[in-house]
C-alpha atoms as a PDB file:
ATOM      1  CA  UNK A   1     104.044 112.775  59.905  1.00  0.00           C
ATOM      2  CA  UNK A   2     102.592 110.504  62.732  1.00  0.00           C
ATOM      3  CA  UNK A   3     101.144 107.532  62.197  1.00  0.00           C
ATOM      4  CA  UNK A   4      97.906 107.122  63.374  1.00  0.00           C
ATOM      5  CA  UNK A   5      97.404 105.157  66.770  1.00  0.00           C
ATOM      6  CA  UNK A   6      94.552 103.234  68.019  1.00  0.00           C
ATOM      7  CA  UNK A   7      92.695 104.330  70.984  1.00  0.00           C
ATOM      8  CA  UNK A   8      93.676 102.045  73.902  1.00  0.00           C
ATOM      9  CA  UNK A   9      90.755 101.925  76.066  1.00  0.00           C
ATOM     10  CA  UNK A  10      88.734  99.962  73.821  1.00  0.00           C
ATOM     11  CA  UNK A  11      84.356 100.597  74.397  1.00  0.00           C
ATOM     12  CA  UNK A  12      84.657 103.916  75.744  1.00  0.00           C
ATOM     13  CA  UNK A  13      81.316 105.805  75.570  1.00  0.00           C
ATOM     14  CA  UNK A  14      80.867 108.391  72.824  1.00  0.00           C
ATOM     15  CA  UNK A  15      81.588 112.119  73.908  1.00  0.00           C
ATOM     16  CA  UNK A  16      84.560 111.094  76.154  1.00  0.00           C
ATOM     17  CA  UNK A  17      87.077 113.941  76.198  1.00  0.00           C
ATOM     18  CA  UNK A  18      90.425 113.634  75.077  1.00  0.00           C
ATOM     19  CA  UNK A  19      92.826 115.820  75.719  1.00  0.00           C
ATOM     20  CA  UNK A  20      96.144 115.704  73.841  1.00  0.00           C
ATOM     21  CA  UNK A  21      98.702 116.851  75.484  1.00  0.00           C
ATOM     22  CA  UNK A  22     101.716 118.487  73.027  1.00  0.00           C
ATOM     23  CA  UNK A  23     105.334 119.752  74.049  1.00  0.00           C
ATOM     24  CA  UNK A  24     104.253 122.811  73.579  1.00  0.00           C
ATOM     25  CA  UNK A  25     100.716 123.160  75.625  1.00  0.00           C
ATOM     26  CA  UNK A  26     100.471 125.524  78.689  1.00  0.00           C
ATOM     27  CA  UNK A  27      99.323 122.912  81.951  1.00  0.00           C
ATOM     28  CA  UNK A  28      97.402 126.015  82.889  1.00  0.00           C
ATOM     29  CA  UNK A  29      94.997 125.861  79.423  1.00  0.00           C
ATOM     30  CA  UNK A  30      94.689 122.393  79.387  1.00  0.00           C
ATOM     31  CA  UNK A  31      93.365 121.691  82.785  1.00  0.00           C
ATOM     32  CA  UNK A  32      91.140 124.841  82.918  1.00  0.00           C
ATOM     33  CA  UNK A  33      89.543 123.718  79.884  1.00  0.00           C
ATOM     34  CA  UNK A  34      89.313 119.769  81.333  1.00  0.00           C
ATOM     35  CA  UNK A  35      88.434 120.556  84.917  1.00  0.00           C
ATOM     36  CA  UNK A  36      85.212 122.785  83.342  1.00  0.00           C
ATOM     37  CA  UNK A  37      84.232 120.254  81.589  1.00  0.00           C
ATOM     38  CA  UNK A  38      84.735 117.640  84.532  1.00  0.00           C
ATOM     39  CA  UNK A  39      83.120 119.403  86.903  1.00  0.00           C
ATOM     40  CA  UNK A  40      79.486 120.409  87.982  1.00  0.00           C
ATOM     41  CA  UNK A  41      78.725 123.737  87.028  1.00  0.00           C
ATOM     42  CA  UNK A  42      75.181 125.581  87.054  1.00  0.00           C
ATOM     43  CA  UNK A  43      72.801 122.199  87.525  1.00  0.00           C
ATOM     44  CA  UNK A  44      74.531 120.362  84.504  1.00  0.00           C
ATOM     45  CA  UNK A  45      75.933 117.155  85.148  1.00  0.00           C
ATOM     46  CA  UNK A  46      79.862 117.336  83.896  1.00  0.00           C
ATOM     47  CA  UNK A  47      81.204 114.430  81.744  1.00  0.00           C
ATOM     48  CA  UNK A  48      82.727 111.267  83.946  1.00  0.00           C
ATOM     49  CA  UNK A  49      85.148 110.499  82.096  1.00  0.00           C
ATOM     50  CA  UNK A  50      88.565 112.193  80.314  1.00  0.00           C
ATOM     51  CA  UNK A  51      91.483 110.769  78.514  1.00  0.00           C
ATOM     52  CA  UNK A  52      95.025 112.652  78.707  1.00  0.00           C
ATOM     53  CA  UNK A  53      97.547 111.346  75.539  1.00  0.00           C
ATOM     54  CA  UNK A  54     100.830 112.491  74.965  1.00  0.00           C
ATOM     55  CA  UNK A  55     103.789 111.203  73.341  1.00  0.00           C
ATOM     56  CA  UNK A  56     107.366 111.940  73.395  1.00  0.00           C
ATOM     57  CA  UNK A  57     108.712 115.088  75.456  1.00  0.00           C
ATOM     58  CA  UNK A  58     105.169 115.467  76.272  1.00  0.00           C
ATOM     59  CA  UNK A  59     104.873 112.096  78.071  1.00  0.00           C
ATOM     60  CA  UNK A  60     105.658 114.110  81.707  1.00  0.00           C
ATOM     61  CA  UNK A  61     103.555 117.095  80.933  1.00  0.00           C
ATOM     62  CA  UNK A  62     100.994 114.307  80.055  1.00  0.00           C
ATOM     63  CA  UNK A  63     101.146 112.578  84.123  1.00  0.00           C
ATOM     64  CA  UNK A  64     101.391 116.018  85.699  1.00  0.00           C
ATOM     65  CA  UNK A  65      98.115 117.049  84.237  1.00  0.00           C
ATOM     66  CA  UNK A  66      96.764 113.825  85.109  1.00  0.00           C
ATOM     67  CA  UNK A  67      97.915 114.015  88.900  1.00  0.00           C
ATOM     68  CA  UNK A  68      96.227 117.307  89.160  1.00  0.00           C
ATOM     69  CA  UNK A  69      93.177 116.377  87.942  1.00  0.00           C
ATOM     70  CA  UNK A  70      93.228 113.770  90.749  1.00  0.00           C
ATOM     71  CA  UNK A  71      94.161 115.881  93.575  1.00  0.00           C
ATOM     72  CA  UNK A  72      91.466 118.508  92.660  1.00  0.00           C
ATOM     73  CA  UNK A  73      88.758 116.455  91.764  1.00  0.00           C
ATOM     74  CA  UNK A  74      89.464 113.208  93.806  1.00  0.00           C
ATOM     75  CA  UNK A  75      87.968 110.166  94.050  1.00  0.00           C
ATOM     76  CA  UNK A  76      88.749 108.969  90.540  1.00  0.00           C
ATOM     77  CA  UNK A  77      90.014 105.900  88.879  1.00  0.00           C
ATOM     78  CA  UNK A  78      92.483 105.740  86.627  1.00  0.00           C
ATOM     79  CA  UNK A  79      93.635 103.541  83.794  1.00  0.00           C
ATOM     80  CA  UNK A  80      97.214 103.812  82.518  1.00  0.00           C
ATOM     81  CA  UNK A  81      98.734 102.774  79.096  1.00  0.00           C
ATOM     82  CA  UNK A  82     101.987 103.025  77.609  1.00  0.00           C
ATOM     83  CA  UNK A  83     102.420 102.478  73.662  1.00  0.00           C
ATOM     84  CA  UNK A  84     104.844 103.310  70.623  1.00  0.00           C
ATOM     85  CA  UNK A  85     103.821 105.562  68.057  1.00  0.00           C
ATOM     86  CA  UNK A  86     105.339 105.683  64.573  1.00  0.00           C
ATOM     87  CA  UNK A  87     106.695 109.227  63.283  1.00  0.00           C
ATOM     88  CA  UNK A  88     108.172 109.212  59.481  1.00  0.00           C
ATOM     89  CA  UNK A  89     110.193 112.451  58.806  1.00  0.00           C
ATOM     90  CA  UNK A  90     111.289 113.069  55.375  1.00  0.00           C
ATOM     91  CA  UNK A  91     114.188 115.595  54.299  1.00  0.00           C
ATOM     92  CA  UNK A  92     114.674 117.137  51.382  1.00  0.00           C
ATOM     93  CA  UNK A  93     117.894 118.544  49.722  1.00  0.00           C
ATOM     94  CA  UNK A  94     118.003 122.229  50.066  1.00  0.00           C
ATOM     95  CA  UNK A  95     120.235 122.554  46.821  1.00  0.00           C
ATOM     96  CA  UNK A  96     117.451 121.480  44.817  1.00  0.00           C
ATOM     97  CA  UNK A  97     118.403 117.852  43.921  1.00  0.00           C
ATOM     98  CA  UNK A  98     115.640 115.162  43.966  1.00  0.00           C
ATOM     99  CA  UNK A  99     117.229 113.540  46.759  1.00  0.00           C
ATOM    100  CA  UNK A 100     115.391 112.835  49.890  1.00  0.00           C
ATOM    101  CA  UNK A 101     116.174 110.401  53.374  1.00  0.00           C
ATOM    102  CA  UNK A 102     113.384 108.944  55.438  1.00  0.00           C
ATOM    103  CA  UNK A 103     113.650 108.397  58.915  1.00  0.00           C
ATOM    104  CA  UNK A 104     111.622 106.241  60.738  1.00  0.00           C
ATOM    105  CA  UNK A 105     111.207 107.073  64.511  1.00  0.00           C
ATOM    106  CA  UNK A 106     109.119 105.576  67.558  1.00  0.00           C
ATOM    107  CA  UNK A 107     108.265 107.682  70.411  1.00  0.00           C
ATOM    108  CA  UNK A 108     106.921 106.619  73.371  1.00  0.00           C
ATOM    109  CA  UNK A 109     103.409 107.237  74.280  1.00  0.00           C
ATOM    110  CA  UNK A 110     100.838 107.840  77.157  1.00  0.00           C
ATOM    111  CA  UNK A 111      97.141 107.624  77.600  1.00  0.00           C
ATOM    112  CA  UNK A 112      95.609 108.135  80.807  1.00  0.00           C
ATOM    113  CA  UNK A 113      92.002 107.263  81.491  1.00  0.00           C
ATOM    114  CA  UNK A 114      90.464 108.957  84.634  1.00  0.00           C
ATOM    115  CA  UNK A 115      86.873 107.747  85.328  1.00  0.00           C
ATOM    116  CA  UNK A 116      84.553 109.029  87.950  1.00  0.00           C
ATOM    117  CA  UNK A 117      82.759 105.595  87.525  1.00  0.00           C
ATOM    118  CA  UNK A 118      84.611 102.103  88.561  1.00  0.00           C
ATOM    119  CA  UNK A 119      86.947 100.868  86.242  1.00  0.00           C
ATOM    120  CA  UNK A 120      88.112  96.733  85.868  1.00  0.00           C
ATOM    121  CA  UNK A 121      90.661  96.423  88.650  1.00  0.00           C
ATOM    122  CA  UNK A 122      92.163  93.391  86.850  1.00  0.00           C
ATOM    123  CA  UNK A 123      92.739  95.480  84.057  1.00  0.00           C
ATOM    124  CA  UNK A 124      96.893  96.095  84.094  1.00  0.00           C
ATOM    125  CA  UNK A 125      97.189  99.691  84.293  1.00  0.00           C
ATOM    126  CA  UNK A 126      94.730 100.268  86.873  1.00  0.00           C
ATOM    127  CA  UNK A 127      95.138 102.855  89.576  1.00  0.00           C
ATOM    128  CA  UNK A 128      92.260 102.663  92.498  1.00  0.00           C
ATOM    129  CA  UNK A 129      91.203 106.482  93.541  1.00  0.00           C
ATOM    130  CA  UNK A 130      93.788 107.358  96.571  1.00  0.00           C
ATOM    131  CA  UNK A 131      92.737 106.486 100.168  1.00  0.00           C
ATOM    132  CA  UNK A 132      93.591 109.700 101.682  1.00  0.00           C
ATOM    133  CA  UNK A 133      91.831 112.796 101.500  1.00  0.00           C
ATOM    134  CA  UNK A 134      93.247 115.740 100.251  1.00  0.00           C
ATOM    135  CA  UNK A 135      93.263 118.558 102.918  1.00  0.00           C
ATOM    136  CA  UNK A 136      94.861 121.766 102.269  1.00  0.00           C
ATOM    137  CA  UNK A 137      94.371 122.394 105.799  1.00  0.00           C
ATOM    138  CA  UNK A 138      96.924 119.926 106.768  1.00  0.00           C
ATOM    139  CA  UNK A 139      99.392 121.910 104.530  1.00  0.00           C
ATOM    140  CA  UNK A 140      98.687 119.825 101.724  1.00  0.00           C
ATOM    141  CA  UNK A 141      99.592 117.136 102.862  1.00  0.00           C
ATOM    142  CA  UNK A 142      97.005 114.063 102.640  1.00  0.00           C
ATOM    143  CA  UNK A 143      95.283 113.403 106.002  1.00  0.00           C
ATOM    144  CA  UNK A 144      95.447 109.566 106.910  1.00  0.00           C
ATOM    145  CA  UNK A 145      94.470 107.968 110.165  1.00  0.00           C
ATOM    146  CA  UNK A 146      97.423 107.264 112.324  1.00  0.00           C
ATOM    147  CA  UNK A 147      96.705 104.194 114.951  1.00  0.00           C
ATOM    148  CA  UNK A 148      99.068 104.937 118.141  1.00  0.00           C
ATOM    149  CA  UNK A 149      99.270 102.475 120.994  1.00  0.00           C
ATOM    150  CA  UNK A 150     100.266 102.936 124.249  1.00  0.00           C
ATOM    151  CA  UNK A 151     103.886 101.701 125.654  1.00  0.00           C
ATOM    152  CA  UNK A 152     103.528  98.553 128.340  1.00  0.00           C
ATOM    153  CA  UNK A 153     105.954  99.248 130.777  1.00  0.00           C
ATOM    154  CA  UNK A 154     106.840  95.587 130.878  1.00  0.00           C
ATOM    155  CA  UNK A 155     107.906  96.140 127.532  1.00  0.00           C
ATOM    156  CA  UNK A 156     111.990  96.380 127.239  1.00  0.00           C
ATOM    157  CA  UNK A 157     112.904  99.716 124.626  1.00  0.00           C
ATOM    158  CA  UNK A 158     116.512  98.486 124.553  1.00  0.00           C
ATOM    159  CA  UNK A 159     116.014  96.461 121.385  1.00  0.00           C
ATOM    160  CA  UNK A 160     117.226  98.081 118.244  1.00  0.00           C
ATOM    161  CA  UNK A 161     114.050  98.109 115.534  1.00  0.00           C
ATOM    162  CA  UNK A 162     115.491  96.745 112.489  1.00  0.00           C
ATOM    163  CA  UNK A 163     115.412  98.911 109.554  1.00  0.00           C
ATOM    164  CA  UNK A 164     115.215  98.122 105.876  1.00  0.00           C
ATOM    165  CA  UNK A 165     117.752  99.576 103.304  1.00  0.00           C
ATOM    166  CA  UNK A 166     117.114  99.764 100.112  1.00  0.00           C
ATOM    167  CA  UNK A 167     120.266 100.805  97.541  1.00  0.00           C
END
């Protein structure tokens, strides 16, 4: 049995969806059912706001859905935050004795907020929407604006650039 967990994005507006994300849910159902209900569709507005949660094995399968919703929608914000939750399993003796053991576990769990309205950038956990666009022209690779200057030919090459290493 799991505990229950308070939400942690405190004063979110009514009618926020929340998606919880299981070991067991298919990426594909869970973000055609959130990016529907993100998006524009036939002159309604879609909602502005959706929270991914998952705890456990489903922590990954939690970001992934997250950083699709990102790169397909773009331009949103994003709040992150990382809790315990409380699971209590109890087993019972299959030879029919009254005996019993409790276990008391704590997973770790994700919520992700993304928000097509600002969110408080001094808020720890806060992710700005990404600067570069995404272009699947470019291969899918995010397009970014490259500044190039031109080589002085008073300017020796025979220095070495130093390079940073990082182990």
């Amino acid at each position: 049995m799991e505990e229950e967990s308070t939400c942690p994005f405190p004063g979110l507006p009514a009618g926020v969806l929340e998606m919880r994300v299981k070991e067991g849910s298919k990426i594909r159902n869970l973000m055609g059912f959130a990016m529907a209900r993100m998006q524009n569709d036939a002159g309604q507005t879609g909602l502005r706001q959706v929270v991914f949660t998952g705890s456990g094995r489903a922590v990954t399968k939690t970001i992934t859905c997250a950083e699709i919703m990102k790169r397909k929608l773009g331009g949103l914000h994003q709040m992150t935050k990382l809790q315990y939750k409380g699971l209590r399993e109890v087993w019972e003796s299959q030879e029919g004795g009254d005996s019993e053991v409790t276990v008391h576990r704590t997973l770790p769990s994700i919520s992700i907020l993304l928000s097509k309205d600002l969110l408080d950038p001094l808020e720890p956990g806060y992710q700005p929407p990404e600067n570069g666009l995404w272009d699947e022209r470019n291969g899918g690779e995010a397009s970014q604006t490259v500044e190039k200057r031109s080589v002085d030919s008073s300017e020796t090459l025979t220095e070495p650039q130093a390079k940073r290493v990082c182990l």
